[in-house]
Structure formats: structure tokens, C-alpha cells
N, C-alpha and C. Protein backbone atom coordinates (compact mmCIF):
# COMPACT_ATOMS: atom_id res chain seq x y z
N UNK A 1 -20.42 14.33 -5.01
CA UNK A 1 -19.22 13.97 -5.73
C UNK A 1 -18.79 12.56 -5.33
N UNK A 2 -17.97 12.10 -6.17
CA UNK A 2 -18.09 10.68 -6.06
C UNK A 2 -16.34 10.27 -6.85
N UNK A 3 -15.46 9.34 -6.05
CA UNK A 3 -14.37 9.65 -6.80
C UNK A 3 -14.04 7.84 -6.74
N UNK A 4 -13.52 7.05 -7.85
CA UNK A 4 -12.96 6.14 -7.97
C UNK A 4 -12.25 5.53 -7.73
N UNK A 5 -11.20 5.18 -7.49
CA UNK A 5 -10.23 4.41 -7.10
C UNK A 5 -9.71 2.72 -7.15
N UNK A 6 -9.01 2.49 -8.71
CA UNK A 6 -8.75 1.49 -8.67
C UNK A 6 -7.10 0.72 -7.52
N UNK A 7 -7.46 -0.36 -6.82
CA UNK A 7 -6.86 -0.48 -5.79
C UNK A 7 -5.70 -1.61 -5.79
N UNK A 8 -4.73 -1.88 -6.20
CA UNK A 8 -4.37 -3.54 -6.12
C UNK A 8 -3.06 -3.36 -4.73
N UNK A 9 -3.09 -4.50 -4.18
CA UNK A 9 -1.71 -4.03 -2.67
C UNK A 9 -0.65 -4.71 -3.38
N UNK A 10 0.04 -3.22 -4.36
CA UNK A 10 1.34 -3.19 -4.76
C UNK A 10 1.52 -1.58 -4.04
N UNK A 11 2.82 -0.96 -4.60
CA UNK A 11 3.02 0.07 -4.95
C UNK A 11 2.07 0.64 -5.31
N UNK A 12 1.72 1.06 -6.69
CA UNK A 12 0.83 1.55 -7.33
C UNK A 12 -0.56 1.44 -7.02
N UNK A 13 -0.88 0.16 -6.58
CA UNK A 13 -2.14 0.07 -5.45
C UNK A 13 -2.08 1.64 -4.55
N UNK A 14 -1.23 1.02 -3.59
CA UNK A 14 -1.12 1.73 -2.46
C UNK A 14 -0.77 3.74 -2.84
N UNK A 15 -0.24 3.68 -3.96
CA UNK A 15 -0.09 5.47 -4.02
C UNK A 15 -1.38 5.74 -4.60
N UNK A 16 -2.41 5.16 -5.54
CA UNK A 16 -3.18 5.52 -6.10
C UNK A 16 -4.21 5.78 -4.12
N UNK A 17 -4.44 5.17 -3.87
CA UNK A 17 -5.26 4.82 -2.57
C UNK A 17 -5.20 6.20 -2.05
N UNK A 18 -3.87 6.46 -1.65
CA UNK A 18 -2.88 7.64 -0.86
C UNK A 18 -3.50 9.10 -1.39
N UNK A 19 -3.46 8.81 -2.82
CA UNK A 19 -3.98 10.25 -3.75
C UNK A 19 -5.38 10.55 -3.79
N UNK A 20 -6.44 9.54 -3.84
CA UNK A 20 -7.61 9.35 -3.69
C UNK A 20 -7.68 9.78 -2.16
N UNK A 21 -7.62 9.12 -1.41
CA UNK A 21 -8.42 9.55 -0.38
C UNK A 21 -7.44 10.81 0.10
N UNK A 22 -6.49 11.50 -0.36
CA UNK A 22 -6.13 12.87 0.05
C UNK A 22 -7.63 13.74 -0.84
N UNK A 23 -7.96 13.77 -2.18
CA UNK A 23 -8.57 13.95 -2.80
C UNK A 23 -10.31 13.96 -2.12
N UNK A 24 -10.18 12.95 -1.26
CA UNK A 24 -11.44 12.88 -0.82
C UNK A 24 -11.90 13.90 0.51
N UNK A 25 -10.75 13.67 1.14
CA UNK A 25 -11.01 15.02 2.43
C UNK A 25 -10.85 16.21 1.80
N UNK A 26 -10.08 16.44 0.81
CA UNK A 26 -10.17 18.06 0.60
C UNK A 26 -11.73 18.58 -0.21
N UNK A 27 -11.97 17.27 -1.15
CA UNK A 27 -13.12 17.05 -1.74
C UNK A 27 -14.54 17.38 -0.78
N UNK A 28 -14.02 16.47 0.62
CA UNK A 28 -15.56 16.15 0.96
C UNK A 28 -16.38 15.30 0.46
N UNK A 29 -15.63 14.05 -0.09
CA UNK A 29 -16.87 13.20 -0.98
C UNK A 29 -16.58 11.73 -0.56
N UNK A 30 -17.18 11.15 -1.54
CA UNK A 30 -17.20 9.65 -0.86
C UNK A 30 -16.37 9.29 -2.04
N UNK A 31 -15.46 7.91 -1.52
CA UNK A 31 -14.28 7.26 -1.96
C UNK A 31 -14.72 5.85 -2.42
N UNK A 32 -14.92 5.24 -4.13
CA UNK A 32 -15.26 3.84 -3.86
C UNK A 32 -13.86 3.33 -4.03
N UNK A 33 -13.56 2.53 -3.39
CA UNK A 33 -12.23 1.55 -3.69
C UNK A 33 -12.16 0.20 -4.43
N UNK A 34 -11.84 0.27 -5.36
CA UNK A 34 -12.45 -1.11 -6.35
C UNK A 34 -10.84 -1.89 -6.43
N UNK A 35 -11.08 -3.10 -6.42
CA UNK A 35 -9.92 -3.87 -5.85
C UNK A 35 -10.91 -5.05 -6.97
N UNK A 36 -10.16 -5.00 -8.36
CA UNK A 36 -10.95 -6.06 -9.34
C UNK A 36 -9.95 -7.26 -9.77
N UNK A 37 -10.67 -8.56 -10.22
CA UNK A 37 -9.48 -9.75 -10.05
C UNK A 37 -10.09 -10.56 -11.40
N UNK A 38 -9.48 -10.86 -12.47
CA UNK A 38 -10.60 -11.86 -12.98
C UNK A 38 -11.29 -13.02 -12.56
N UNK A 39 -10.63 -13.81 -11.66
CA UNK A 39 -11.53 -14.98 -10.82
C UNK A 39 -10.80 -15.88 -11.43
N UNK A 40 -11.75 -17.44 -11.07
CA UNK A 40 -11.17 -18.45 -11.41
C UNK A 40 -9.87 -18.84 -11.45
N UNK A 41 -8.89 -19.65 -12.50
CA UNK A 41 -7.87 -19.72 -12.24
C UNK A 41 -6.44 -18.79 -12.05
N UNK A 42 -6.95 -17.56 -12.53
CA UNK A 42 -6.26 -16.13 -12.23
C UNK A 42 -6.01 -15.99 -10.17
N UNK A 43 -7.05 -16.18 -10.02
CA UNK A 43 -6.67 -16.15 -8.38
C UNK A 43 -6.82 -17.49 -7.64
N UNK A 44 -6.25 -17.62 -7.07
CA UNK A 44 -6.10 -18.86 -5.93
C UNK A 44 -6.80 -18.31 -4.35
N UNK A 45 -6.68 -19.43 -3.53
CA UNK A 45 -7.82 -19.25 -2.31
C UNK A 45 -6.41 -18.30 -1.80
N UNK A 46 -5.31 -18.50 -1.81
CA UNK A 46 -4.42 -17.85 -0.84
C UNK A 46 -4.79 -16.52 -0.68
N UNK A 47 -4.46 -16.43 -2.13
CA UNK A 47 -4.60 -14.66 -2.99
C UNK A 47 -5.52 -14.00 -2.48
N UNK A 48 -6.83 -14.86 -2.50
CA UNK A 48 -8.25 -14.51 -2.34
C UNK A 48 -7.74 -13.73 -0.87
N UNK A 49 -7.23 -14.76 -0.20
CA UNK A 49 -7.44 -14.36 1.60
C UNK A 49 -6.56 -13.19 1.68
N UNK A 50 -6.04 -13.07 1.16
CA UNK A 50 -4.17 -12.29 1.22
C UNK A 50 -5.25 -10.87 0.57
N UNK A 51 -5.69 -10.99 -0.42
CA UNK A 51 -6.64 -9.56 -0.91
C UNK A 51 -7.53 -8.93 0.10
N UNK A 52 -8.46 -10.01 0.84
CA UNK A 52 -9.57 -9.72 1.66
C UNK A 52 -8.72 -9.16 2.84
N UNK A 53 -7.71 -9.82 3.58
CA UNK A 53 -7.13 -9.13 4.37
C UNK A 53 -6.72 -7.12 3.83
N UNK A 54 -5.99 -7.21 2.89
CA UNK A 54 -5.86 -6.14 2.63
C UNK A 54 -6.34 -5.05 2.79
N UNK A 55 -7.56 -5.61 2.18
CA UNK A 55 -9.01 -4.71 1.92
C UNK A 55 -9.53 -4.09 3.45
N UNK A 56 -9.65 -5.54 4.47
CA UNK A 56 -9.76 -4.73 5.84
C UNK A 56 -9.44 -3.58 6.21
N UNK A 57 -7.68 -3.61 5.98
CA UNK A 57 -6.90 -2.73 6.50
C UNK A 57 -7.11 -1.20 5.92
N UNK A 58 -7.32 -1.41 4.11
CA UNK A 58 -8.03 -0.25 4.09
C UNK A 58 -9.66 0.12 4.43
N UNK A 59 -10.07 0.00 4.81
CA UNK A 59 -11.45 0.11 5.00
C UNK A 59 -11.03 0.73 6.63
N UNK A 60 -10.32 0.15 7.54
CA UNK A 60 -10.05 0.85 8.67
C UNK A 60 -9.07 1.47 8.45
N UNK A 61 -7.94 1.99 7.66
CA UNK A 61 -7.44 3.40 7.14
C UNK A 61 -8.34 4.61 7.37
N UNK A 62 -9.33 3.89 6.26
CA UNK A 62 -10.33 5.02 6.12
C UNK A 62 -11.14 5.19 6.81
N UNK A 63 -11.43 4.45 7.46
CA UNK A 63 -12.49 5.02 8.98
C UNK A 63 -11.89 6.11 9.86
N UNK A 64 -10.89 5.29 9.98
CA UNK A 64 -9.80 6.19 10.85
C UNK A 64 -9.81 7.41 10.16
N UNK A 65 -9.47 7.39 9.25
CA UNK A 65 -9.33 9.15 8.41
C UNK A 65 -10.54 9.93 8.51
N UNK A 66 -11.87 8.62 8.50
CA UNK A 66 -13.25 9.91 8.79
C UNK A 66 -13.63 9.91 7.16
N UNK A 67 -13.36 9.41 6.21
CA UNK A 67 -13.31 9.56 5.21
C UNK A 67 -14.90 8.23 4.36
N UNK A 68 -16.00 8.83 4.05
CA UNK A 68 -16.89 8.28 3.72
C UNK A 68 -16.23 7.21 2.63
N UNK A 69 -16.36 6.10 2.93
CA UNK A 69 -16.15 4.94 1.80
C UNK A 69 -17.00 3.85 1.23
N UNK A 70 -16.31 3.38 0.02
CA UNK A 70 -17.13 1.78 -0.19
C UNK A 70 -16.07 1.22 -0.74
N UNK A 71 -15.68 -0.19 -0.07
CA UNK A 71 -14.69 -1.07 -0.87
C UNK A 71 -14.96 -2.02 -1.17
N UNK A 72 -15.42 -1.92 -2.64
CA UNK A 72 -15.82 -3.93 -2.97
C UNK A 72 -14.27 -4.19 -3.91
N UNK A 73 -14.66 -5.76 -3.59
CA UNK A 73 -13.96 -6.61 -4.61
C UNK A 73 -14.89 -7.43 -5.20
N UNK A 74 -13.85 -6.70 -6.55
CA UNK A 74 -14.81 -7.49 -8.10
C UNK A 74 -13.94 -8.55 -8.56
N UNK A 75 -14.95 -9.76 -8.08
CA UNK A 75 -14.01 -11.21 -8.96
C UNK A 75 -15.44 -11.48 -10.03
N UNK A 76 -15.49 -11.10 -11.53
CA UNK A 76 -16.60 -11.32 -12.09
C UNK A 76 -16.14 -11.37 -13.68
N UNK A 77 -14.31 -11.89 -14.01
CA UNK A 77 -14.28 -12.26 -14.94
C UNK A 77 -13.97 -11.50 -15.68
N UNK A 78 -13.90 -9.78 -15.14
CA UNK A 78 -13.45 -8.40 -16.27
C UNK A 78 -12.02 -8.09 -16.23
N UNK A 79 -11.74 -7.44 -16.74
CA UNK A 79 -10.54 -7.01 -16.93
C UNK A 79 -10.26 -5.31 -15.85
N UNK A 80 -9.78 -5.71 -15.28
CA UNK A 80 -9.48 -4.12 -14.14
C UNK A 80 -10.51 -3.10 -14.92
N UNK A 81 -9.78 -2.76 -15.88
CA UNK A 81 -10.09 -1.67 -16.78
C UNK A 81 -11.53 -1.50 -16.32
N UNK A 82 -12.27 -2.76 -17.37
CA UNK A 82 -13.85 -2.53 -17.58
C UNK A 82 -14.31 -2.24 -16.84
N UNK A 83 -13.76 -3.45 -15.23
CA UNK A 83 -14.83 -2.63 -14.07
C UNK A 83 -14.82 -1.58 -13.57
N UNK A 84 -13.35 -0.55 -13.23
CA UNK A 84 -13.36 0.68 -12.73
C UNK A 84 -14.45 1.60 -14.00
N UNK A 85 -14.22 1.40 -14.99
CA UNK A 85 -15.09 2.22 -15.86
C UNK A 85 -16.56 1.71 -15.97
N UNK A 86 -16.61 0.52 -15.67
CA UNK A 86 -18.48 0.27 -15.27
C UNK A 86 -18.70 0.74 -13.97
N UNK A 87 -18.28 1.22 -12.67
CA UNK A 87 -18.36 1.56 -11.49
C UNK A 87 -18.39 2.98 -12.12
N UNK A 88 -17.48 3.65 -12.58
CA UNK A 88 -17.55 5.27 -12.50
C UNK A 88 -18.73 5.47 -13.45
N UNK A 89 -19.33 4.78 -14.80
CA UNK A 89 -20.61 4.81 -14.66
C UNK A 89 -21.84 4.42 -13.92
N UNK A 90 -21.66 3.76 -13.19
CA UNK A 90 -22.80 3.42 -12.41
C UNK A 90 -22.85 4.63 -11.35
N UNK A 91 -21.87 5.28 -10.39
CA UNK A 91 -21.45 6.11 -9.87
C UNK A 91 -21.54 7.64 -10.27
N UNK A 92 -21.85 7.39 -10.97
CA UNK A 92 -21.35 8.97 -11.98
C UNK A 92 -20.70 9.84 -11.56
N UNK A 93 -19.18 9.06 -11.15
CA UNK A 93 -17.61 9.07 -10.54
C UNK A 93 -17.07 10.75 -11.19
N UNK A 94 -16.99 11.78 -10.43
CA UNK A 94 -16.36 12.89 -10.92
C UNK A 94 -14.94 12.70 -11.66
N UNK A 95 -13.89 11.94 -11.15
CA UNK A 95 -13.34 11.09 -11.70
C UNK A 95 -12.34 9.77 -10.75
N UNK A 96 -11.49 8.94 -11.46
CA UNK A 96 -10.89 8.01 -11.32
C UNK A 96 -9.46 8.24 -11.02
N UNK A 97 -8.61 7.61 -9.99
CA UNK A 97 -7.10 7.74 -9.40
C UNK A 97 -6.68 6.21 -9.81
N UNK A 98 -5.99 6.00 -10.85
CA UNK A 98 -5.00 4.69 -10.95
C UNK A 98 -3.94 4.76 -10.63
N UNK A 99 -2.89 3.98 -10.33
CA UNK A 99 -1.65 4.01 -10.12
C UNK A 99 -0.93 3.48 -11.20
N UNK A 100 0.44 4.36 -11.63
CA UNK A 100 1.15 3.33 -12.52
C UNK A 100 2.37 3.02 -11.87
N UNK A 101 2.94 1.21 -12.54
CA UNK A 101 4.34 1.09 -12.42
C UNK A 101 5.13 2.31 -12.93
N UNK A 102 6.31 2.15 -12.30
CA UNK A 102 7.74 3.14 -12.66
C UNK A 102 8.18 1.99 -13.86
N UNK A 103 8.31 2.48 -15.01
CA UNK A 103 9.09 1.55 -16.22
C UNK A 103 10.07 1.85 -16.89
N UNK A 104 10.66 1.01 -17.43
CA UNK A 104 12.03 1.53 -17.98
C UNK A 104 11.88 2.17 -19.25
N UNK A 105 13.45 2.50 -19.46
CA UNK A 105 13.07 3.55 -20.59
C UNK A 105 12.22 3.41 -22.07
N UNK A 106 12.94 1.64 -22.27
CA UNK A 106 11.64 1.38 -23.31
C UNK A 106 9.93 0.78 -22.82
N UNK A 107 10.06 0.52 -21.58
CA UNK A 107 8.55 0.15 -21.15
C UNK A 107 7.63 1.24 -21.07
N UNK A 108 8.64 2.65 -21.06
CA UNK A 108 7.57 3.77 -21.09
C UNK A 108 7.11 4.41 -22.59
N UNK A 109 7.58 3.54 -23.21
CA UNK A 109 6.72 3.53 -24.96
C UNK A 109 5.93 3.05 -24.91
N UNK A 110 5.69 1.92 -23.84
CA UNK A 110 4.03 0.73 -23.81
C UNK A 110 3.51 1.61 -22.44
N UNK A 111 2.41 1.61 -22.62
CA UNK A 111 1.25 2.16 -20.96
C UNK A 111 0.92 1.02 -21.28
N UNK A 112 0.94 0.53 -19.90
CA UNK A 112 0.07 -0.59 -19.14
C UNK A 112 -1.72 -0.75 -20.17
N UNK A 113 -1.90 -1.68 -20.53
CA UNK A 113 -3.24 -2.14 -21.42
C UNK A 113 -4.46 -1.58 -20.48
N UNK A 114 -4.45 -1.92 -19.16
CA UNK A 114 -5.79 -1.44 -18.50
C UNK A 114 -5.55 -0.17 -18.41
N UNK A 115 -3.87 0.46 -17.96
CA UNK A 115 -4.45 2.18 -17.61
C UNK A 115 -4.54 2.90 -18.89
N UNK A 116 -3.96 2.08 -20.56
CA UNK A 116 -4.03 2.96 -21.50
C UNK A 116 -5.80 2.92 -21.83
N UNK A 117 -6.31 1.89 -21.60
CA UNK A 117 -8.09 1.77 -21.79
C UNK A 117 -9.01 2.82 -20.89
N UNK A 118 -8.60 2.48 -19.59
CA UNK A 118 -9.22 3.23 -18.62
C UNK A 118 -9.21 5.08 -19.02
N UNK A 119 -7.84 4.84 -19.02
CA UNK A 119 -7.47 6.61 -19.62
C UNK A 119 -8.33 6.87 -20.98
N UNK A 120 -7.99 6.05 -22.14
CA UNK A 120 -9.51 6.42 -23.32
C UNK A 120 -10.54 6.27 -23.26
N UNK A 121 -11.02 5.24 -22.73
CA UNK A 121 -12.51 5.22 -22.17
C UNK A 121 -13.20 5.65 -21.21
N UNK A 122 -12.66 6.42 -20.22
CA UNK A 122 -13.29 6.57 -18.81
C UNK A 122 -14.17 7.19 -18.98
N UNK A 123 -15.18 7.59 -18.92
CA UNK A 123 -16.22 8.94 -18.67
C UNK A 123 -16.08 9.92 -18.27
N UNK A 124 -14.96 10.14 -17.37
CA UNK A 124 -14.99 10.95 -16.40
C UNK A 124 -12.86 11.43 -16.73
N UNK A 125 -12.95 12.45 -15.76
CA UNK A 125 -11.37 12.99 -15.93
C UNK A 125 -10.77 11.35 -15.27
N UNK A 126 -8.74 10.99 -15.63
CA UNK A 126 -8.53 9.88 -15.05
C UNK A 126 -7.35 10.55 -14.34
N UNK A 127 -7.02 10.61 -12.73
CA UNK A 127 -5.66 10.86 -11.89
C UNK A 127 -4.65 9.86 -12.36
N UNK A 128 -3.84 9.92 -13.17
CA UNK A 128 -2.53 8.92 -12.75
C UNK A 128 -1.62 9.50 -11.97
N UNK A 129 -1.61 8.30 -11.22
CA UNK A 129 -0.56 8.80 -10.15
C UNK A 129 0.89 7.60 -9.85
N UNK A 130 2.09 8.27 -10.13
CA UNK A 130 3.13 7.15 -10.27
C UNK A 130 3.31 6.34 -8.86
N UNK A 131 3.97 5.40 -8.68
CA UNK A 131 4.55 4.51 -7.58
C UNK A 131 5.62 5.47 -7.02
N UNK A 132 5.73 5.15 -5.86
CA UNK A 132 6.89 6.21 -5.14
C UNK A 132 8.32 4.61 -5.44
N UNK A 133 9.63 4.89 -5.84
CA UNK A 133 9.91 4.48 -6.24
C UNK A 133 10.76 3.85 -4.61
């Protein structure tokens, strides 16, 4: 078994992470953590460093937890969406944990563009899991 996890260090980063790897010890499976950026002028060197740090910290989360992982970061020009759903095919991901913003009353007429894609396209079942507010 094989479970997804798109990652960004917000809120919603961080609860999706939280739900996934609870998911993964009860599971028993391995956790990929995909942390995707479009590149170029979308990210700056700061960002870059400020992400990679991040990423450390989870990667030793999850050691610490005992919890089999892989955390890449994808700077290759896609849109979040595409890559968590090209990973859970390549993976053949049982399924995917995103996080959403908390939105207001009319923002919750719009879903977010990547989690409304990810959610129709995925291959696989998709966890949404809200931001703790």
C-alpha cells in the first residue's frame, strides 16, 4: 500500500501531513510526501531554502514516528494538482490526503482549482482534510 500526500508548510500543508501519516501507522504502509512548486519565477532562492528546510523537519518527524517514507520536491513547472496525480500513478497510491483552506461563506462555492482537479482526476480515493482553524 502506498499513500500520497500533497504537502505545502501552511496549515493545510501541515494537517494534511498529520492525517497521512496517522493513516500510515495504522495502515502499515509507506508515505510519499510531495511538496510541488512550479519553479522559476514562482519561487525565489529564499523560498527554495525556507521549503528545503521544512522538508528536513518532516522527513525527521517521520523517522522519529518509524513511519516508512519518501519526500521529494517537485520544481518541474506543473501545477500541484498534476504532480500529486502523476505520483499516485506512478505509485499506484491506494489513495491521496490534501489539505484544504477554511473559506468563507462565499469562497466555499469555489474549491480551490488544484483540490477541485485532484479530487476529479485522481485515480485513486482523495482524503480531504480541513486546516485546524
Amino acid at each position: 500500500m502506498t499513500i500520497v500526500v500533497g504537502y505545502v508548510p501552511r496549515a493545510e500543508g501541515r494537517a494534511a501531513l498529520r492525517r497521512a501519516a496517522e493513516e500510515a501507522r495504522l495502515r502499515k504502509t509507506r508515505l510519499i510526501v510531495i511538496n510541488s512548486n512550479r519553479g522559476g519565477p514562482h519561487l525565489d532562492d529564499e523560498d527554495a531554502v525556507e521549503h528545503e528546510r521544512e522538508l528536513a523537519e518532516v522527513r525527521q518527524r517521520l523517522d522519529a514516528e518509524g513511519i516508512e517514507h519518501e519526500v521529494r520536491q517537485l520544481v518541474r513547472g506543473l501545477d500541484p494538482a498534476e504532480d500529486l496525480i502523476a505520483v499516485a500513478n506512478e505509485t499506484g497510491a491506494d489513495f491521496i490526503v490534501i489539505g484544504l483552506r477554511r473559506r468563507t461563506p462565499v469562497g466555499k462555492l469555489i474549491l480551490g482549482s488544484n483540490a477541485q482537479r485532484i479530487l476529479l482526476e485522481a485515480p485513486c480515493p482523495v482524503l480531504a482534510v480541513k486546516a485546524e482553524e
